[in-house]
PDB file of N, CA and C in Angstrom:
ATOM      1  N   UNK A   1       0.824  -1.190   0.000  1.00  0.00           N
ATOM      2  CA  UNK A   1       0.000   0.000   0.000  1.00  0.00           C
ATOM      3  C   UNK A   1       0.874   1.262   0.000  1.00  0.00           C
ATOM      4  N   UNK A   2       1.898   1.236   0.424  1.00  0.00           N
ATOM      5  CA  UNK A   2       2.572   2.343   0.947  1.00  0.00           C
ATOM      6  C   UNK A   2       3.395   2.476  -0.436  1.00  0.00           C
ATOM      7  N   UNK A   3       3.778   1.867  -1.150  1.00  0.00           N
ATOM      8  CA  UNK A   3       4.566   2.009  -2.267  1.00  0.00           C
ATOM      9  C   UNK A   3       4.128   2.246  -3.285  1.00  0.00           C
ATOM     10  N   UNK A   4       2.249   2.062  -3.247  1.00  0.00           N
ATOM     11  CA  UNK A   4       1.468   2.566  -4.115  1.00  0.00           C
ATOM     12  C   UNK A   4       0.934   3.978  -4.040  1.00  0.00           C
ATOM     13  N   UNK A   5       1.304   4.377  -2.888  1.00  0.00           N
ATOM     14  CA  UNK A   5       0.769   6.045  -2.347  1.00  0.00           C
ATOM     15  C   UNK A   5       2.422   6.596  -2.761  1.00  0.00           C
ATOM     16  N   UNK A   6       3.690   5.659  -2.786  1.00  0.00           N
ATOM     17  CA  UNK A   6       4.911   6.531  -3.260  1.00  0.00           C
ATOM     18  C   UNK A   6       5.111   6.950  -4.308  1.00  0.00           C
ATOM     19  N   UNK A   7       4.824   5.469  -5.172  1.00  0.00           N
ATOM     20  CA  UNK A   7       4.837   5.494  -6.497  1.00  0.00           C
ATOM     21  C   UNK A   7       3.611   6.049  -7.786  1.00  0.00           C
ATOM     22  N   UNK A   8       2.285   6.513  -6.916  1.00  0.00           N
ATOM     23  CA  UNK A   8       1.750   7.042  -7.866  1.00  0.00           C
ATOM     24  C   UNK A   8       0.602   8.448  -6.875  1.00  0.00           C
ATOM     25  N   UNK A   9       0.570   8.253  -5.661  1.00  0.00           N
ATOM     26  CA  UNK A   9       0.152   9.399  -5.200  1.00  0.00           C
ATOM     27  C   UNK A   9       0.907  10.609  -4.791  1.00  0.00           C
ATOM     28  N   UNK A  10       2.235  10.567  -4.486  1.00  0.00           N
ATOM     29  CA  UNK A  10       3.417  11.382  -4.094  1.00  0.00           C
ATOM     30  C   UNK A  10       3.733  12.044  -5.983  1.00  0.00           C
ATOM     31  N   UNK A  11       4.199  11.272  -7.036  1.00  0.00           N
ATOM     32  CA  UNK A  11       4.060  12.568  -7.767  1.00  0.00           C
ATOM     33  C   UNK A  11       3.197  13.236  -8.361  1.00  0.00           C
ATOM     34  N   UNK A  12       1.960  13.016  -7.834  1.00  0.00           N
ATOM     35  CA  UNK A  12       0.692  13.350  -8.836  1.00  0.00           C
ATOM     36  C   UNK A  12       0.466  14.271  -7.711  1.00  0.00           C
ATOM     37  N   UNK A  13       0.396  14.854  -6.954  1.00  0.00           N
ATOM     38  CA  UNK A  13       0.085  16.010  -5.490  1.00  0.00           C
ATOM     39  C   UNK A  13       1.641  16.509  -5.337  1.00  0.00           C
ATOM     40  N   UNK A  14       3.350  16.234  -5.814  1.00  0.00           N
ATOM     41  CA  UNK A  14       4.407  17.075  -5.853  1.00  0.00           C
ATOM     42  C   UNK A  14       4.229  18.186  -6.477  1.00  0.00           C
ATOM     43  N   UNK A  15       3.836  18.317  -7.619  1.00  0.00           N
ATOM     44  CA  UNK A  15       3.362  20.184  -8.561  1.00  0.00           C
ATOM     45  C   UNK A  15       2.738  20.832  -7.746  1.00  0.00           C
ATOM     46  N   UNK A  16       1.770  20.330  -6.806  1.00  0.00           N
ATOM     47  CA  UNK A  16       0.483  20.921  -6.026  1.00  0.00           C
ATOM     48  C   UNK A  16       1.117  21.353  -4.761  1.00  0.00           C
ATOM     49  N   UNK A  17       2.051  20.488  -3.602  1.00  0.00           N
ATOM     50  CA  UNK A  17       3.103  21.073  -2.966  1.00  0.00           C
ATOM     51  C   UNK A  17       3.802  22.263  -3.170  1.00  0.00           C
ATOM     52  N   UNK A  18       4.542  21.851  -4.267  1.00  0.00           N
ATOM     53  CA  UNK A  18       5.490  22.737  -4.719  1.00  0.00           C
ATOM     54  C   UNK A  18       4.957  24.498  -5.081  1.00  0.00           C
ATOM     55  N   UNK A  19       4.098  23.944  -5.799  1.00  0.00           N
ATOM     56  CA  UNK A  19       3.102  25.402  -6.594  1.00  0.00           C
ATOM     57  C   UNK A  19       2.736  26.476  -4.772  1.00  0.00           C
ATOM     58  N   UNK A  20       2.124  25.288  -4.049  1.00  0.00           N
ATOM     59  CA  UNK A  20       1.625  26.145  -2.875  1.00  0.00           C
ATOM     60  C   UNK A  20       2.958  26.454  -2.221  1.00  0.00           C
ATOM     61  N   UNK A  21       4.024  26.170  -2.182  1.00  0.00           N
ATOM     62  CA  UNK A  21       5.343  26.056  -1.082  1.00  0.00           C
ATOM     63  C   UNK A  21       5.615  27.773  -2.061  1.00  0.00           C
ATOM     64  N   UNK A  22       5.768  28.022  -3.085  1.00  0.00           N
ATOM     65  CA  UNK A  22       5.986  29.305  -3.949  1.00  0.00           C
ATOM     66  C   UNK A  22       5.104  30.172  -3.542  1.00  0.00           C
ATOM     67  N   UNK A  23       4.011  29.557  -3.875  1.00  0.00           N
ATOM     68  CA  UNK A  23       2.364  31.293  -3.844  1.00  0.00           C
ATOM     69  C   UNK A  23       2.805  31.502  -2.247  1.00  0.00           C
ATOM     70  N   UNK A  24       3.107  30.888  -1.165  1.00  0.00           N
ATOM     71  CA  UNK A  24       3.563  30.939   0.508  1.00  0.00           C
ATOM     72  C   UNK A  24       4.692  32.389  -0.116  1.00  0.00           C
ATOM     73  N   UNK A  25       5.499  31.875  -0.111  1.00  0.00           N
ATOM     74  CA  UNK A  25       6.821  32.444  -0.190  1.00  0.00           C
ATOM     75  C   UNK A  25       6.412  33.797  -1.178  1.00  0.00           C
ATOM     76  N   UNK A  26       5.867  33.451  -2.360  1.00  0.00           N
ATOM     77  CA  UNK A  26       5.865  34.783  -2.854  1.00  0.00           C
ATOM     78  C   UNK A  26       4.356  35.842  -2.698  1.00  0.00           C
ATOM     79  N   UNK A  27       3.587  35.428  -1.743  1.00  0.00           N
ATOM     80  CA  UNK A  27       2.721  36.246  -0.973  1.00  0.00           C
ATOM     81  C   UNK A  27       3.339  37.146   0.629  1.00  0.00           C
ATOM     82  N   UNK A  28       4.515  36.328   0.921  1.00  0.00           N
ATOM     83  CA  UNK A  28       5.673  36.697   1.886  1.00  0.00           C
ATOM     84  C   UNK A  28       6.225  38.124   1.623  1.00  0.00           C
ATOM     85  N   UNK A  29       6.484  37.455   0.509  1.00  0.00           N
ATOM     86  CA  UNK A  29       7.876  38.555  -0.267  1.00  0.00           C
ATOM     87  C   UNK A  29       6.607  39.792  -0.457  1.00  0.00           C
ATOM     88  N   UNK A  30       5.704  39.726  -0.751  1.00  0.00           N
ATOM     89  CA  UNK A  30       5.384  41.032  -1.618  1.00  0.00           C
ATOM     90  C   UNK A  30       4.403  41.020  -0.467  1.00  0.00           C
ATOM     91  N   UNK A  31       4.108  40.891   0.608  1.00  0.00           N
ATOM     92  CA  UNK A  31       3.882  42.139   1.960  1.00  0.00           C
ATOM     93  C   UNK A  31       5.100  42.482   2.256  1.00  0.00           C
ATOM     94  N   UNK A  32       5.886  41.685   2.485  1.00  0.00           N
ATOM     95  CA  UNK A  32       7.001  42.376   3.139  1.00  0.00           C
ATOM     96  C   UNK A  32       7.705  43.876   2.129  1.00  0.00           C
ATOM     97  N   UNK A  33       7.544  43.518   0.825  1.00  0.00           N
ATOM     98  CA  UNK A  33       7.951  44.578  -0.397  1.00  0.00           C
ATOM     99  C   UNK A  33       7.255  45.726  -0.207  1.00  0.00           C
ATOM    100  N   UNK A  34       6.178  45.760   0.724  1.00  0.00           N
ATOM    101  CA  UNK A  34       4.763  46.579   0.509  1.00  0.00           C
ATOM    102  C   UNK A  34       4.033  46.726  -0.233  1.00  0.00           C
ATOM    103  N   UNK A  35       3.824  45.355  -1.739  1.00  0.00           N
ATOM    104  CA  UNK A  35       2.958  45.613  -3.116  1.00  0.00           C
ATOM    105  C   UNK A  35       1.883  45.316  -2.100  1.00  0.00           C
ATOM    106  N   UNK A  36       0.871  46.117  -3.012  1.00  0.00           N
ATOM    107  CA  UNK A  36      -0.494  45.808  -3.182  1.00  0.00           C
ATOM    108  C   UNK A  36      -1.380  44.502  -4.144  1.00  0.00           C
ATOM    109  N   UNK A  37      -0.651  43.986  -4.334  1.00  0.00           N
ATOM    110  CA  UNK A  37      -0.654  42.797  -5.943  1.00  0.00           C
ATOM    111  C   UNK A  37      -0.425  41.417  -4.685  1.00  0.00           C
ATOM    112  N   UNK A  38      -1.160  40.452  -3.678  1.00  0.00           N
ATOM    113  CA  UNK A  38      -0.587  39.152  -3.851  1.00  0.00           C
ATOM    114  C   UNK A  38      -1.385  38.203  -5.158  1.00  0.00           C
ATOM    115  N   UNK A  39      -0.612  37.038  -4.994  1.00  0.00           N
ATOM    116  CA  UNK A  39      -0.732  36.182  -5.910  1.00  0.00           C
ATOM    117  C   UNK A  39      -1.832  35.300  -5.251  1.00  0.00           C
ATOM    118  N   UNK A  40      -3.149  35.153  -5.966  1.00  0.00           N
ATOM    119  CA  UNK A  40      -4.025  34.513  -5.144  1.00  0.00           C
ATOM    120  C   UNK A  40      -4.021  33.096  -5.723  1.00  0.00           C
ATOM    121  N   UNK A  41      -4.449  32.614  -4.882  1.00  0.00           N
ATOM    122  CA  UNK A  41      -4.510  30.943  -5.099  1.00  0.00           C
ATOM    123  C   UNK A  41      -5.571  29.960  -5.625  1.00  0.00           C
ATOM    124  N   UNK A  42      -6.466  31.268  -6.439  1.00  0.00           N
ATOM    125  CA  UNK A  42      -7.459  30.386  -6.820  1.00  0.00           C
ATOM    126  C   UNK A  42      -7.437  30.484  -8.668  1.00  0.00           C
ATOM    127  N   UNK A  43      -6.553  31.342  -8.825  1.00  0.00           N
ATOM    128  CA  UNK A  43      -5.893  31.549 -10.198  1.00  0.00           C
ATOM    129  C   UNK A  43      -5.130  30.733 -10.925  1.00  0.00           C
ATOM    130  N   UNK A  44      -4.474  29.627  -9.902  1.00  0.00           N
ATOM    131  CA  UNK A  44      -3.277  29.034  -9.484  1.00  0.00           C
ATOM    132  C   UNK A  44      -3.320  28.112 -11.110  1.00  0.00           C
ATOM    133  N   UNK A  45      -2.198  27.726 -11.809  1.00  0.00           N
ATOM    134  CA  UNK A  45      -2.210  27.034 -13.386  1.00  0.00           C
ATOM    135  C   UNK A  45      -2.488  25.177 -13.179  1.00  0.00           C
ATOM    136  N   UNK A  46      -4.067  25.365 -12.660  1.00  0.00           N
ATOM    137  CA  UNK A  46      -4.338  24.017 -11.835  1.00  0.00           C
ATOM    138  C   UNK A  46      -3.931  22.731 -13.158  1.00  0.00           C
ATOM    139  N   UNK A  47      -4.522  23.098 -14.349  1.00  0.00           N
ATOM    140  CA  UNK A  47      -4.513  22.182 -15.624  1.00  0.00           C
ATOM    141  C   UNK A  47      -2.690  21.798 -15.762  1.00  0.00           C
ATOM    142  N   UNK A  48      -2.011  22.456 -15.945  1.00  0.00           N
ATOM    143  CA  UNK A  48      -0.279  22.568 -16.039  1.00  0.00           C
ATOM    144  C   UNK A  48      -0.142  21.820 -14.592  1.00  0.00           C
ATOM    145  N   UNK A  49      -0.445  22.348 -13.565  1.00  0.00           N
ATOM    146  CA  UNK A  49      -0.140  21.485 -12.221  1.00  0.00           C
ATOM    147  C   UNK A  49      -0.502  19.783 -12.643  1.00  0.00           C
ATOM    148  N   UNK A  50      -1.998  19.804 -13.062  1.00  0.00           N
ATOM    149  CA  UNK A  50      -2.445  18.227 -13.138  1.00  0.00           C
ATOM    150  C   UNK A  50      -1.515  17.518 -14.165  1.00  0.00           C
ATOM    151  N   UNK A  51      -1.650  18.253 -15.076  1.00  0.00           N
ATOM    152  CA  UNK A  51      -0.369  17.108 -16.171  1.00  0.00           C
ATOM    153  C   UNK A  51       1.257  17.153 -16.236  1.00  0.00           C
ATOM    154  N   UNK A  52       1.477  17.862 -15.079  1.00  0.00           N
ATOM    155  CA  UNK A  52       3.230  17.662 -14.546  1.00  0.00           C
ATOM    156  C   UNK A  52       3.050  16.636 -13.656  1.00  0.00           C
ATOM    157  N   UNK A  53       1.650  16.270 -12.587  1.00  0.00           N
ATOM    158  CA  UNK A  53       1.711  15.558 -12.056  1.00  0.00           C
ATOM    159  C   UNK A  53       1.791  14.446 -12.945  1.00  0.00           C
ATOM    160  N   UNK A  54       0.515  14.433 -13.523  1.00  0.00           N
ATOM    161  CA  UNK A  54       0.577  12.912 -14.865  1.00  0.00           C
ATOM    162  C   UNK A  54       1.856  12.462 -15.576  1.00  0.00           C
ATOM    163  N   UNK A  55       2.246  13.594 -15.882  1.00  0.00           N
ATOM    164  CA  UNK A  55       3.933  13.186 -16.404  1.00  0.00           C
ATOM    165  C   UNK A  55       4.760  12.403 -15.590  1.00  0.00           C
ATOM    166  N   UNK A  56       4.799  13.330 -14.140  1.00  0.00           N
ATOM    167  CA  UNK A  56       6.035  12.871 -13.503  1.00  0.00           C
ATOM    168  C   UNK A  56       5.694  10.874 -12.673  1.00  0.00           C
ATOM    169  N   UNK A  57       4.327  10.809 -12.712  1.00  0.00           N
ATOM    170  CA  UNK A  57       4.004   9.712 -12.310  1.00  0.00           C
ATOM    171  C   UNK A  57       4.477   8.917 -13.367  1.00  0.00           C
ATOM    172  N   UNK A  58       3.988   9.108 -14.344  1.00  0.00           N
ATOM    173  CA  UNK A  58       4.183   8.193 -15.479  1.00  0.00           C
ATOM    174  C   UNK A  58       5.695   7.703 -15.755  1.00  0.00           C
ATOM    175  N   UNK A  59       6.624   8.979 -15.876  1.00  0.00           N
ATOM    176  CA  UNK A  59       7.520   8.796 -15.510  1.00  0.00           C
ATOM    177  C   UNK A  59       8.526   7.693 -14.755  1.00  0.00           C
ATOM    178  N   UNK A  60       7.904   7.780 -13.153  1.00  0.00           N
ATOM    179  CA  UNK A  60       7.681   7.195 -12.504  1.00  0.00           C
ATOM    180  C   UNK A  60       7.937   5.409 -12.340  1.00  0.00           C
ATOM    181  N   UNK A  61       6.472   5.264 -12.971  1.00  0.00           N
ATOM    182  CA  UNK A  61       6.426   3.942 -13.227  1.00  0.00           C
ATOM    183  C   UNK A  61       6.807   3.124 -14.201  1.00  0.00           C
ATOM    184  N   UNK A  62       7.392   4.054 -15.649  1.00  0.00           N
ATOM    185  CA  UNK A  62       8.187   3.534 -16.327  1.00  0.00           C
ATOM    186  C   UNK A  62       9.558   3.063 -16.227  1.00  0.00           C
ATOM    187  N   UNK A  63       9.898   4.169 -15.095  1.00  0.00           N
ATOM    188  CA  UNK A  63      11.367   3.899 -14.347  1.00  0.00           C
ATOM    189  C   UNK A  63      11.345   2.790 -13.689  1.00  0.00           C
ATOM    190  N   UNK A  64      10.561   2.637 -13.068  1.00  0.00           N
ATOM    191  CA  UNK A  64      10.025   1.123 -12.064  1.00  0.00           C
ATOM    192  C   UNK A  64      10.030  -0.315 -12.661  1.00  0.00           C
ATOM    193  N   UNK A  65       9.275   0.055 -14.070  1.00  0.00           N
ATOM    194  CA  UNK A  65       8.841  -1.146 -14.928  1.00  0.00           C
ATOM    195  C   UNK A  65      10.236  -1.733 -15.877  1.00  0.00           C
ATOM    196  N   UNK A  66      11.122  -0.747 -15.923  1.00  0.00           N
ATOM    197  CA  UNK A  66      12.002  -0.569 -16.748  1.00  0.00           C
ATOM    198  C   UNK A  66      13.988  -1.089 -16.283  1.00  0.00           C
ATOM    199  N   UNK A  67      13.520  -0.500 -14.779  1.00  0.00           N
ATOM    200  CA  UNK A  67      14.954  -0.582 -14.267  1.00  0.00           C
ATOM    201  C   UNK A  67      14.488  -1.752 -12.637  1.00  0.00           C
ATOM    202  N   UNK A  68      13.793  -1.601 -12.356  1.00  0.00           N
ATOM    203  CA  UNK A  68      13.309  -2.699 -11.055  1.00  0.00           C
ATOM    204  C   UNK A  68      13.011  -4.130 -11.501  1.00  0.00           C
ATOM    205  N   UNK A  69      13.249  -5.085 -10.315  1.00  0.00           N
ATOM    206  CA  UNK A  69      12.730  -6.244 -10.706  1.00  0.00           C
ATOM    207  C   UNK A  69      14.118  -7.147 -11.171  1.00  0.00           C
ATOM    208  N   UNK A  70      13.325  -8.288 -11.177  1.00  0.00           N
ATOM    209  CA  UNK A  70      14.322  -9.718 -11.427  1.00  0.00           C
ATOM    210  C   UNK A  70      14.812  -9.593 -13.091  1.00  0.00           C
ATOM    211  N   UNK A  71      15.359 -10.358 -13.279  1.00  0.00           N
ATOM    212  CA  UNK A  71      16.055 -10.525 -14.443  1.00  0.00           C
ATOM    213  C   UNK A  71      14.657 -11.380 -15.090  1.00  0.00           C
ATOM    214  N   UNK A  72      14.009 -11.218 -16.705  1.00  0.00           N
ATOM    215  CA  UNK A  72      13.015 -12.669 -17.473  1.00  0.00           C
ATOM    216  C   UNK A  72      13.693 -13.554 -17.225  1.00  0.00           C
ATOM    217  N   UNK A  73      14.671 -13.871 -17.317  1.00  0.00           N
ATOM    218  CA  UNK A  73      15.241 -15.237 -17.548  1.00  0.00           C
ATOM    219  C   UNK A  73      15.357 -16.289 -16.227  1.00  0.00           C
ATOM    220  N   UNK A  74      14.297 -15.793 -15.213  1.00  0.00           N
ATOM    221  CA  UNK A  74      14.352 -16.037 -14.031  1.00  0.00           C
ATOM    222  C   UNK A  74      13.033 -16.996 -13.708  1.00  0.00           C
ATOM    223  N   UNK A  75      12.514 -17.939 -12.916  1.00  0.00           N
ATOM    224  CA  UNK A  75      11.758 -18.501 -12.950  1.00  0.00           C
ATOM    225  C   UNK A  75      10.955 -18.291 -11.003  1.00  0.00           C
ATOM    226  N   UNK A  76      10.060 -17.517 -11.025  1.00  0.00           N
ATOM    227  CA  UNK A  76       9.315 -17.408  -9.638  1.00  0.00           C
ATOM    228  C   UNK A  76       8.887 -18.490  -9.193  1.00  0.00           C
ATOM    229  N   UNK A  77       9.063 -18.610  -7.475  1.00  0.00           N
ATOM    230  CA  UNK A  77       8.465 -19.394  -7.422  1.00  0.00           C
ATOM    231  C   UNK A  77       7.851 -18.972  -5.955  1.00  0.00           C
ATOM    232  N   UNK A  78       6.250 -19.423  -5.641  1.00  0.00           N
ATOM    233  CA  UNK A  78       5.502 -18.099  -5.006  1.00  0.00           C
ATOM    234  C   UNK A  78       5.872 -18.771  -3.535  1.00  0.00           C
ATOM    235  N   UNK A  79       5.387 -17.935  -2.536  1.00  0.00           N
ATOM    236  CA  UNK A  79       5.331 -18.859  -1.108  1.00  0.00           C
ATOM    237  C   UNK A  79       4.683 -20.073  -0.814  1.00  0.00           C
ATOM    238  N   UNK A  80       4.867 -20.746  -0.014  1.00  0.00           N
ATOM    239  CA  UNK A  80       5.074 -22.120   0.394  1.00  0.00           C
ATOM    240  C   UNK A  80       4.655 -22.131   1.994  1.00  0.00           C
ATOM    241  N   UNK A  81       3.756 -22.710   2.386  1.00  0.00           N
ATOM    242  CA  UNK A  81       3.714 -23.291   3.777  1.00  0.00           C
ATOM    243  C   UNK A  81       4.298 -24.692   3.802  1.00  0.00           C
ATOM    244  N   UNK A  82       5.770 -24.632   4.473  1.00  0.00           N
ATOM    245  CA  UNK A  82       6.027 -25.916   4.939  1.00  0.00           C
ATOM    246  C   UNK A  82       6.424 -26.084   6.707  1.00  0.00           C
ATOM    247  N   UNK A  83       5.542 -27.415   6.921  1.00  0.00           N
ATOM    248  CA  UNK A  83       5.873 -27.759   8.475  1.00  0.00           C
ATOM    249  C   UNK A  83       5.262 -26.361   9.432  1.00  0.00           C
ATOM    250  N   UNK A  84       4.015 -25.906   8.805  1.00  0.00           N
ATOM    251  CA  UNK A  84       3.367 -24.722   8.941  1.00  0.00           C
ATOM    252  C   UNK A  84       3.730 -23.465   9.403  1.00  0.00           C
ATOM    253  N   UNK A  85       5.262 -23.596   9.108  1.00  0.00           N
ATOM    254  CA  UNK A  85       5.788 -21.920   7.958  1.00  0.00           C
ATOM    255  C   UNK A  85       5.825 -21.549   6.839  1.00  0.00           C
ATOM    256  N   UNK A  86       5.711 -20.466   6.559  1.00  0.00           N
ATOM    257  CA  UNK A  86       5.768 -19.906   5.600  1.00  0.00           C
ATOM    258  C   UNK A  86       7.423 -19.908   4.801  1.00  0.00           C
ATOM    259  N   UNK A  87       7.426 -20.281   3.983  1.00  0.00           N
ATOM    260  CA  UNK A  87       8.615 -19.649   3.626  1.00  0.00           C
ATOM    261  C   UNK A  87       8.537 -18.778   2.040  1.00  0.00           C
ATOM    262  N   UNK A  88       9.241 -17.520   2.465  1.00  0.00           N
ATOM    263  CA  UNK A  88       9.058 -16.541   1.221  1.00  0.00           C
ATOM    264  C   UNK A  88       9.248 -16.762  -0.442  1.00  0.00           C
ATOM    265  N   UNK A  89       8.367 -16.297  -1.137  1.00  0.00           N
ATOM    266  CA  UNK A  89       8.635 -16.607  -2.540  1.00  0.00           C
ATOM    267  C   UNK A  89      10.187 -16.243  -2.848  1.00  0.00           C
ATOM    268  N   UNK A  90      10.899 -16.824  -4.022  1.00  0.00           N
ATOM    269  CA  UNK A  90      12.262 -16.305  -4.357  1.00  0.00           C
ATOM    270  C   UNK A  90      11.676 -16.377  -5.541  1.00  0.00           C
ATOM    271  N   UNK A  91      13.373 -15.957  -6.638  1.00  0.00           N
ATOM    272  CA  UNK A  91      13.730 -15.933  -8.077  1.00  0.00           C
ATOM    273  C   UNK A  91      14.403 -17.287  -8.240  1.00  0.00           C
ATOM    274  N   UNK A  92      14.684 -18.559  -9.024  1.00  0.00           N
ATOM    275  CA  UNK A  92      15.521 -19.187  -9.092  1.00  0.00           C
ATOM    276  C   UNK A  92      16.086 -18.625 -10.906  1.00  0.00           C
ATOM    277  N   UNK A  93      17.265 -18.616 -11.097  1.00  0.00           N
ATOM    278  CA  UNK A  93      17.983 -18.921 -12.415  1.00  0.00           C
ATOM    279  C   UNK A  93      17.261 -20.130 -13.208  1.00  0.00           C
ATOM    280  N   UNK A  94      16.869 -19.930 -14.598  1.00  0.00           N
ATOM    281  CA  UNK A  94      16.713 -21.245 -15.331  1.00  0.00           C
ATOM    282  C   UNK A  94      17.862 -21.753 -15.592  1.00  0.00           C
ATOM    283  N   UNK A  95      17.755 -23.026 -15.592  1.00  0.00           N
ATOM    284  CA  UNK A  95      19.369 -23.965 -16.096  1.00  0.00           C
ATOM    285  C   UNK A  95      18.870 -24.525 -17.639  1.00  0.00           C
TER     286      UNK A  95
END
């Protein structure tokens, strides 16, 4: 579960972080400047936010699909209750 909230909810809400961590900082800056102009947050480039998220997920999981994981040439073999333990699935090498 947790690697599914890393791998596809963490960069799809990073633009949305980030975007708000800026409008913070640059609503800061410009009281402190004395403008009359902040940057409001309901203006905010929500469409550009949603598909940097889509990108960077996608991204993401191509990196995952691409560079993670066993070698094909590998043969799974799943868990096992023996002598009523468990013992964990592995990879074996084909011969």
């Amino acid at each position: 579960m947790l690697q599914k909230v890393i791998q596809i909810g963490l960069p799809l809400i990073l633009p949305f972080v980030l975007y708000g961590l800026w409008l913070k900082w640059a609503r800061y800056k410009a009281i402190r400047d004395g403008h009359d102009i902040i940057p409001p947050w309901n203006q905010g480039p929500w469409l550009l936010l949603f598909a940097a998220g889509v990108a960077l997920t996608g991204v993401l999981l191509v990196y995952t699909a691409v560079f993670t994981g066993s070698s094909p040439d590998t043969i799974y073999h799943p868990p096992q209750m023996v002598d009523g333990v468990i013992q964990p699935g592995y990879f074996e090498p084909k011969e």
